[in-house]
Protein backbone atom coordinates (compact mmCIF):
# COMPACT_ATOMS: atom_id res chain seq x y z
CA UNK A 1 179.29 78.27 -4.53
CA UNK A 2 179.99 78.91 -1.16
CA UNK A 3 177.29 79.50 1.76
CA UNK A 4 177.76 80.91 5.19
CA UNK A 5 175.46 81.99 8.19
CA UNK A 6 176.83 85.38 9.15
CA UNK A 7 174.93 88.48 11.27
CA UNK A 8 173.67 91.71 10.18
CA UNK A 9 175.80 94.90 11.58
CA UNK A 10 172.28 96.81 12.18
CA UNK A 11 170.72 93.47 13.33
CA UNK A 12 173.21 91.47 15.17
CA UNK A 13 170.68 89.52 17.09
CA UNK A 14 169.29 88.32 13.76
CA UNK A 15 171.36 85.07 11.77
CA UNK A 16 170.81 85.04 8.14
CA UNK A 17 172.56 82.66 5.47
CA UNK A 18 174.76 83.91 2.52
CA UNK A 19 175.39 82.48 -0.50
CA UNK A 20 178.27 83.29 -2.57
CA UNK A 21 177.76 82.02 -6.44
CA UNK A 22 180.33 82.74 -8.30
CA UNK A 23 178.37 81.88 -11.78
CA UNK A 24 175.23 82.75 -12.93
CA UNK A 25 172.59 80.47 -14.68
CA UNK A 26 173.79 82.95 -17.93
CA UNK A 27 177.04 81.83 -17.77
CA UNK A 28 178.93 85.37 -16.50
CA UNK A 29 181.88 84.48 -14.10
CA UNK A 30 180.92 87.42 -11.93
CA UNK A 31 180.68 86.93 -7.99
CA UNK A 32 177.15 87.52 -6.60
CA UNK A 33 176.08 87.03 -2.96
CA UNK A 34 172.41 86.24 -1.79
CA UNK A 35 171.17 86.33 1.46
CA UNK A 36 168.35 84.67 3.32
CA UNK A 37 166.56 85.45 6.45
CA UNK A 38 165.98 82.09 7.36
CA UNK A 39 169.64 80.97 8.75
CA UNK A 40 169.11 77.13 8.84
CA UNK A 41 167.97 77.39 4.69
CA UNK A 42 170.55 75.23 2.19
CA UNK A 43 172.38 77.26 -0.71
CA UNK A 44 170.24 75.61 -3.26
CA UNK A 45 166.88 76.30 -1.45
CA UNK A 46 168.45 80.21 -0.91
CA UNK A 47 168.91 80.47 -5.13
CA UNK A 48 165.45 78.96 -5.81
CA UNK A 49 164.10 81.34 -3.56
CA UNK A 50 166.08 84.13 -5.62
CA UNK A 51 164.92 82.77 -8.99
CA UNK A 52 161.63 82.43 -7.80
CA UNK A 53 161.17 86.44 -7.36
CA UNK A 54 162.44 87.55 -10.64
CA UNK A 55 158.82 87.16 -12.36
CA UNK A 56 157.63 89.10 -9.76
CA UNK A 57 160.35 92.07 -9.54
CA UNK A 58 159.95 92.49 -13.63
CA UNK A 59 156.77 92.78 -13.12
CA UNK A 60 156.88 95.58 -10.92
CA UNK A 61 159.75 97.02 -12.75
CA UNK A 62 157.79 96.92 -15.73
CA UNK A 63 154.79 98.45 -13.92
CA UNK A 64 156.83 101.15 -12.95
CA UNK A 65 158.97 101.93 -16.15
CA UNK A 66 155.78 102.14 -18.63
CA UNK A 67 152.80 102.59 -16.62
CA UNK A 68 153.52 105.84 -15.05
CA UNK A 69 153.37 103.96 -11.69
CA UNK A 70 156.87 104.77 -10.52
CA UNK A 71 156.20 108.63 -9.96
CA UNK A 72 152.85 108.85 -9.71
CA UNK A 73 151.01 112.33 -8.31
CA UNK A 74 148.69 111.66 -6.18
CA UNK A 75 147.69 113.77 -2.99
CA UNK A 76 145.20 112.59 -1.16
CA UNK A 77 145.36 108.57 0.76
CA UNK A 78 142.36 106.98 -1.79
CA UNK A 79 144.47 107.95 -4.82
CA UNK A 80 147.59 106.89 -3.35
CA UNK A 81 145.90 103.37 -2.45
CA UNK A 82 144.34 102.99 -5.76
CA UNK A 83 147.51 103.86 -8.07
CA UNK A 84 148.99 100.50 -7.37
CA UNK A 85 146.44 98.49 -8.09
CA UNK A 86 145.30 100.16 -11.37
CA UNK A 87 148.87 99.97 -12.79
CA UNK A 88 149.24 96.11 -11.84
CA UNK A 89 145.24 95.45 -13.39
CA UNK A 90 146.43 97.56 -16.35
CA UNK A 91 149.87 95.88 -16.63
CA UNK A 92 147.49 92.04 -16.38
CA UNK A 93 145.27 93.55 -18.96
CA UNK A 94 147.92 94.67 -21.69
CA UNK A 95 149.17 90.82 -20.99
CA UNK A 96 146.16 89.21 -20.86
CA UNK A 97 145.17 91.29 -24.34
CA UNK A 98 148.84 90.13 -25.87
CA UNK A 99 148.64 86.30 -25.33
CA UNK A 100 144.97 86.30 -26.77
CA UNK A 101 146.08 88.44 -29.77
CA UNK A 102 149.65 86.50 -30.63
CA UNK A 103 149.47 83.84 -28.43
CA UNK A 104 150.80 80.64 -29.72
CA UNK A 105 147.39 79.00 -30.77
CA UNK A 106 146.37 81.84 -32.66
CA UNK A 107 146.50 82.74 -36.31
CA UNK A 108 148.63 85.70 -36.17
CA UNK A 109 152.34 85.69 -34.96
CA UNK A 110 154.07 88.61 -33.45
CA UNK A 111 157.19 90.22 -35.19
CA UNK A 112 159.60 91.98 -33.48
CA UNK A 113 160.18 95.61 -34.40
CA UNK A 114 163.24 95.63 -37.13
CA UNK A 115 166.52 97.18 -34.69
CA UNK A 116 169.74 96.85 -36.02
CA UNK A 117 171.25 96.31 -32.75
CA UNK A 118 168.93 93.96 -31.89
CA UNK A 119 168.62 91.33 -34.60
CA UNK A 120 167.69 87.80 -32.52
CA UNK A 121 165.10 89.06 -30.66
CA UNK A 122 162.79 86.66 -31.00
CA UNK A 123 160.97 87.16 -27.44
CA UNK A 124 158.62 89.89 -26.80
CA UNK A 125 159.26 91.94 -23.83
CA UNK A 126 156.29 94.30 -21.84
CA UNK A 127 157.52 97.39 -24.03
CA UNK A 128 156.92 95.30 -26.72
CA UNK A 129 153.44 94.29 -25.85
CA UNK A 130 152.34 98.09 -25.28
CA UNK A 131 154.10 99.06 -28.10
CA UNK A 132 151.76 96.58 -30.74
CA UNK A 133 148.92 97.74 -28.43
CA UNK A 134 149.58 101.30 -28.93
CA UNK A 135 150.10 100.44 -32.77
CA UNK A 136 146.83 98.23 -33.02
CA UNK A 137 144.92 101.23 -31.28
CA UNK A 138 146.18 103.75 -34.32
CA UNK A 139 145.04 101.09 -36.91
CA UNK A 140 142.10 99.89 -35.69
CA UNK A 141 140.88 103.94 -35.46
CA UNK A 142 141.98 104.36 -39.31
CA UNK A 143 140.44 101.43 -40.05
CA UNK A 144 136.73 102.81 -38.52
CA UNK A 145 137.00 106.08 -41.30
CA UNK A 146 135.28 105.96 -44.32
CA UNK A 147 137.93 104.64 -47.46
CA UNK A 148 137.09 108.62 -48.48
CA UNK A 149 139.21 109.62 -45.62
CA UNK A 150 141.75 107.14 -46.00
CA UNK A 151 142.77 108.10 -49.59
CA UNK A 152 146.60 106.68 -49.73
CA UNK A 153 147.06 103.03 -47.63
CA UNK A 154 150.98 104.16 -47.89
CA UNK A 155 150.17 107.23 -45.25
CA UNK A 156 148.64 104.38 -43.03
CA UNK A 157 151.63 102.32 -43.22
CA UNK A 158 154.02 105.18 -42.62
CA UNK A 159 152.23 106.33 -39.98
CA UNK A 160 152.07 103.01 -38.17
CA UNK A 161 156.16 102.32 -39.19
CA UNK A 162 157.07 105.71 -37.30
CA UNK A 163 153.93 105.09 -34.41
CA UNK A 164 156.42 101.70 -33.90
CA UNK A 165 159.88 103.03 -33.91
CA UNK A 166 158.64 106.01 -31.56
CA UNK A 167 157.16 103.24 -29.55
């Protein structure tokens, strides 16, 4: 690790420190460089500050990538101030409905959706969590018809197998 105050070429007025790390927590020997506007900040307080964001940036990135939030159309300035806002609330919601569902106190324990490329996932990830929403939705509405209209329970469980892989 190497650190370094250096200036900005569109700032040059402004100081800000760099950090050079030529490992990641992961392991991979590949060189990345972080920067911090506060110039007199140590290496180690520049990577915490780094680490400290990631929650945050998935979160948004998650938002964005399964929400709808990251091209939203919106026209007029109270739509455009209230898409934000409704995607993060959703975003806590589908959480917030996960971790009571599968959390680890509870009776039922998530599964991971059988990939072949993807055998030790063990984890679930956002797409995950909207995924077994989506798929609890579909069951839950079969569920409320009369056992007349539900005459095989194999259609069910075909239906729900390809509502997962589509998911």
């Amino acid at each position: 690790m190497v650190e370094q105050q250096a200036r900005l070429y569109h700032v040059p007025q402004r100081e800000v420190k760099v950090v050079a790390a030529a490992e990641s927590l992961r392991g991979s020997k590949c060189l990345r460089a972080y920067y911090s506007t506060v110039a007199d900040a140590s290496a180690p307080a520049v990577l915490d500050a780094y680490a400290m964001r990631f929650s945050i940036e998935q979160t948004i990135q998650d938002a964005k990538g399964h929400l709808g939030f990251e091209q939203p159309q919106n026209w007029t300035p109270n739509a455009v101030r209230r898409t934000a806002p409704l995607a993060m609330l959703l975003y806590s919601l589908i959480i917030w409905w996960f971790s009571r569902q599968y959390g680890d106190r509870q009776r039922r324990h998530w599964q991971p959706p059988l990939r072949p490329w993807y055998r030790s996932k063990r984890t679930p990830s956002f797409a995950d969590m909207l995924a077994t929403l989506r798929c609890q939705s579909v069951q839950q509405a079969f569920s409320a018809m009369a056992p007349h209209e539900l005459r095989q329970k194999k259609v069910m469980k075909t239906l729900l197998h390809v509502l997962q892989q589509a998911a």
